[in-house]
Structure formats: C-alpha cells, structure tokens
C-alpha atoms as a PDB file:
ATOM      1  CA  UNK A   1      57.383  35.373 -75.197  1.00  0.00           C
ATOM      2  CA  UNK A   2      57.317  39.053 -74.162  1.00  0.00           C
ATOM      3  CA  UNK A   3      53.693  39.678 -72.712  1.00  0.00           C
ATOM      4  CA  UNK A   4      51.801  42.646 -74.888  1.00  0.00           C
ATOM      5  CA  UNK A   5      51.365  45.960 -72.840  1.00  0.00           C
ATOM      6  CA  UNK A   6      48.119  46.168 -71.638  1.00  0.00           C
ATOM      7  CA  UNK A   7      47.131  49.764 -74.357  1.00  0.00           C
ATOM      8  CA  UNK A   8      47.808  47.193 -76.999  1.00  0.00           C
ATOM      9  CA  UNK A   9      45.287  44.479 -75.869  1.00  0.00           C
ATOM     10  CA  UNK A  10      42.882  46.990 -75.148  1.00  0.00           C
ATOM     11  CA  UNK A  11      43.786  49.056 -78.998  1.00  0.00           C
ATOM     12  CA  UNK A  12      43.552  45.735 -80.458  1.00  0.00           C
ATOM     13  CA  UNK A  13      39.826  44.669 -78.855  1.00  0.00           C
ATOM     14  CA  UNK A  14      38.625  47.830 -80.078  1.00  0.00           C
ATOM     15  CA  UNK A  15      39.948  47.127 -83.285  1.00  0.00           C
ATOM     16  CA  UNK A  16      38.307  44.021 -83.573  1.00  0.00           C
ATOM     17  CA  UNK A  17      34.867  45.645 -82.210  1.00  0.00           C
ATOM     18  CA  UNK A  18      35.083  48.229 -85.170  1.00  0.00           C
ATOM     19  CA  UNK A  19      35.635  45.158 -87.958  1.00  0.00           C
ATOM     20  CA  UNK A  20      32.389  43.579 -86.299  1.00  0.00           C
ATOM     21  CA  UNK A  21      30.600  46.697 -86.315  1.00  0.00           C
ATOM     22  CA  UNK A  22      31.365  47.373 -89.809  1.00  0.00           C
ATOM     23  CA  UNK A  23      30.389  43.486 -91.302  1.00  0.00           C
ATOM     24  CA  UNK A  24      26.991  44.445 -89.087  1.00  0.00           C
ATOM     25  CA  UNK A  25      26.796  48.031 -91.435  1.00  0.00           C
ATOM     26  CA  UNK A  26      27.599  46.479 -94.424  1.00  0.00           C
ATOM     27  CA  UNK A  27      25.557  43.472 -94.169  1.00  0.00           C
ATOM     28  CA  UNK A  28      22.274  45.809 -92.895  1.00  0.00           C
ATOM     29  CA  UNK A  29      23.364  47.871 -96.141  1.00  0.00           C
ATOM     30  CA  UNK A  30      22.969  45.016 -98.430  1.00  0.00           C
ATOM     31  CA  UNK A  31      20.055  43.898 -96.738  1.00  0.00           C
ATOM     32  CA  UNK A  32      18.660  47.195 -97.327  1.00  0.00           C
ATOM     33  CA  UNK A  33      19.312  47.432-101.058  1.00  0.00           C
ATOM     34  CA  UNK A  34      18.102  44.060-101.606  1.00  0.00           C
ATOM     35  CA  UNK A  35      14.611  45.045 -99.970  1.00  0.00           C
ATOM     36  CA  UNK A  36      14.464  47.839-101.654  1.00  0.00           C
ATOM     37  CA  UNK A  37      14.801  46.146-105.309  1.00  0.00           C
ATOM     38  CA  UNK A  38      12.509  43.916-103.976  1.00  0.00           C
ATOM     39  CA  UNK A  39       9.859  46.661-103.395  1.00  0.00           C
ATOM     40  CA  UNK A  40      10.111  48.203-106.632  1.00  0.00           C
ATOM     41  CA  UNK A  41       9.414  43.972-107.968  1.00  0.00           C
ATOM     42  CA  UNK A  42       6.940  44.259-105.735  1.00  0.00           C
ATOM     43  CA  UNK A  43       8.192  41.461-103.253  1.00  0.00           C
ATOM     44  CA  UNK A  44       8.412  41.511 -99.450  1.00  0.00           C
ATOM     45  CA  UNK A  45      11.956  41.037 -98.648  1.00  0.00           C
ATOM     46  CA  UNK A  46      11.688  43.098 -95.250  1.00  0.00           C
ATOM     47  CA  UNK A  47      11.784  46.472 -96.164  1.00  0.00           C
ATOM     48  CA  UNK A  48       9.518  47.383 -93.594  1.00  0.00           C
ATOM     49  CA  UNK A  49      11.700  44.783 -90.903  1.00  0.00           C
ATOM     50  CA  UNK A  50      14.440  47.085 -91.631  1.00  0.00           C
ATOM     51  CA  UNK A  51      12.676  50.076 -91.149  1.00  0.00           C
ATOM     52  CA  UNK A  52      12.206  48.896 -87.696  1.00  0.00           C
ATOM     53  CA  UNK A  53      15.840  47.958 -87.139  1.00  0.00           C
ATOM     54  CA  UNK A  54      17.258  51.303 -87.778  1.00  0.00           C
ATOM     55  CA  UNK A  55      16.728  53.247 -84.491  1.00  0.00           C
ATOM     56  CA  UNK A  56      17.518  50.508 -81.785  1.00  0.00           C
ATOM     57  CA  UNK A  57      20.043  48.692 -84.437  1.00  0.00           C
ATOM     58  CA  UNK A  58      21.706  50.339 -87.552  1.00  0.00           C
ATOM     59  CA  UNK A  59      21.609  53.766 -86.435  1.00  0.00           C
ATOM     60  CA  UNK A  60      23.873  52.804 -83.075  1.00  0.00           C
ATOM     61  CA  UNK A  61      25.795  50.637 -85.291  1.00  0.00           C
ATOM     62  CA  UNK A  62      26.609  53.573 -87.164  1.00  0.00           C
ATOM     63  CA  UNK A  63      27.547  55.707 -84.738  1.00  0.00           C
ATOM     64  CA  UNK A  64      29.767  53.401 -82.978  1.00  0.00           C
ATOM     65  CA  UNK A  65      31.132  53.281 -86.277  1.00  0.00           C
ATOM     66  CA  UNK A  66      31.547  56.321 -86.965  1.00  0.00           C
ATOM     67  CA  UNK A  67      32.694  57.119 -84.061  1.00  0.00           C
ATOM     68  CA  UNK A  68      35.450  54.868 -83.804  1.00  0.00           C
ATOM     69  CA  UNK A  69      37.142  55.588 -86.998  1.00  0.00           C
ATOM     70  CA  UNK A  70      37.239  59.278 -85.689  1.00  0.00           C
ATOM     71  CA  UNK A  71      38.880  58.065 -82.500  1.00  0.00           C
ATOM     72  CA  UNK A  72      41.208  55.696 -84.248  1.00  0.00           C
ATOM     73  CA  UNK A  73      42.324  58.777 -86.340  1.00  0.00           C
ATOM     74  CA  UNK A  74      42.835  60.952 -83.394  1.00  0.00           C
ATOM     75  CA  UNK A  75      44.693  58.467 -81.659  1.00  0.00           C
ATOM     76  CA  UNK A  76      46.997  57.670 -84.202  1.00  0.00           C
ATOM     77  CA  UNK A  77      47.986  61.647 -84.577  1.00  0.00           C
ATOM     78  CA  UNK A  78      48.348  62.126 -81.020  1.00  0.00           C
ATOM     79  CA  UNK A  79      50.903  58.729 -80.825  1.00  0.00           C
ATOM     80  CA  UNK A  80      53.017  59.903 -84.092  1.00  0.00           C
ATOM     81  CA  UNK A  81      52.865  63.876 -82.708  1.00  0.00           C
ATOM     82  CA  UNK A  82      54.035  62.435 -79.420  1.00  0.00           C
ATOM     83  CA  UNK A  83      56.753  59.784 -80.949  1.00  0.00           C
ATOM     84  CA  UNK A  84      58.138  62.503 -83.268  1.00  0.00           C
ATOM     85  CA  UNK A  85      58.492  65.332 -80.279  1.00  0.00           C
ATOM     86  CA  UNK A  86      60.042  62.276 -78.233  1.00  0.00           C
ATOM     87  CA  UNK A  87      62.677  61.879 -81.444  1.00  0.00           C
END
C-alpha cells in the first residue's frame, strides 16, 4: 500500500473539520428555527440559550465555515491553474 503524501492527509483533515463545522451550523440553525416557532407559541425552547451561543459559538462556527469553503475554492484553482501550466 503506497503511503498518502503528507498535503493529502493534511487536505483531507481539513476536509473533515469543515463537514463537522457545517453539521454544528446546521444543527444551531435548526435549533434556532425551532426556538423561534416556539416563541411565537409562546414556549421556551431556548431562544434566549441561543442568543447566548452566538458570539463564543455559532458566529466562530461560521466563520471557520465560511472561511474554509473560500480556501477550499482557492486551493482548488491554484492546483488546476498549476496542473494545466504543468500540461
């Protein structure tokens, strides 16, 4: 078995950061529209919890995010700009 270059462990790890990031966003998200409906029923379902989550949580969830899928993206133009001009 041919061991994996060490840029595609560490590609890979940040790959599987970014899919743990984003179940965190998406499962904050549905958290968060589930509190809200229950606010406008009038039931606590941590609305105001969630509220206090967002700056040292969701927010840097976010941006790790966010700014992941921007480095993915400019990673992946750089190796297929590089890969063609090696062709």
């Amino acid at each position: 078995m041919k061991p994996t270059p060490i840029a595609q462990r560490i590609s890979n790890v940040i790959s599987w950061v970014l899919v743990v990031d984003l179940g965190l966003v998406l499962l904050s998200l549905g958290w968060f529209l589930v509190a809200v409906l229950g606010r406008s029923m009038n039931l606590d379902l941590g609305l105001d919890l969630w509220y206090s989550l967002w700056n040292p949580l969701i927010l840097p969830a976010l941006s790790v995010l966010m700014a992941g899928a921007i480095a993915s993206g400019i990673v992946g133009w750089v190796g297929r700009r590089l890969n063609a001009d090696a062709s």
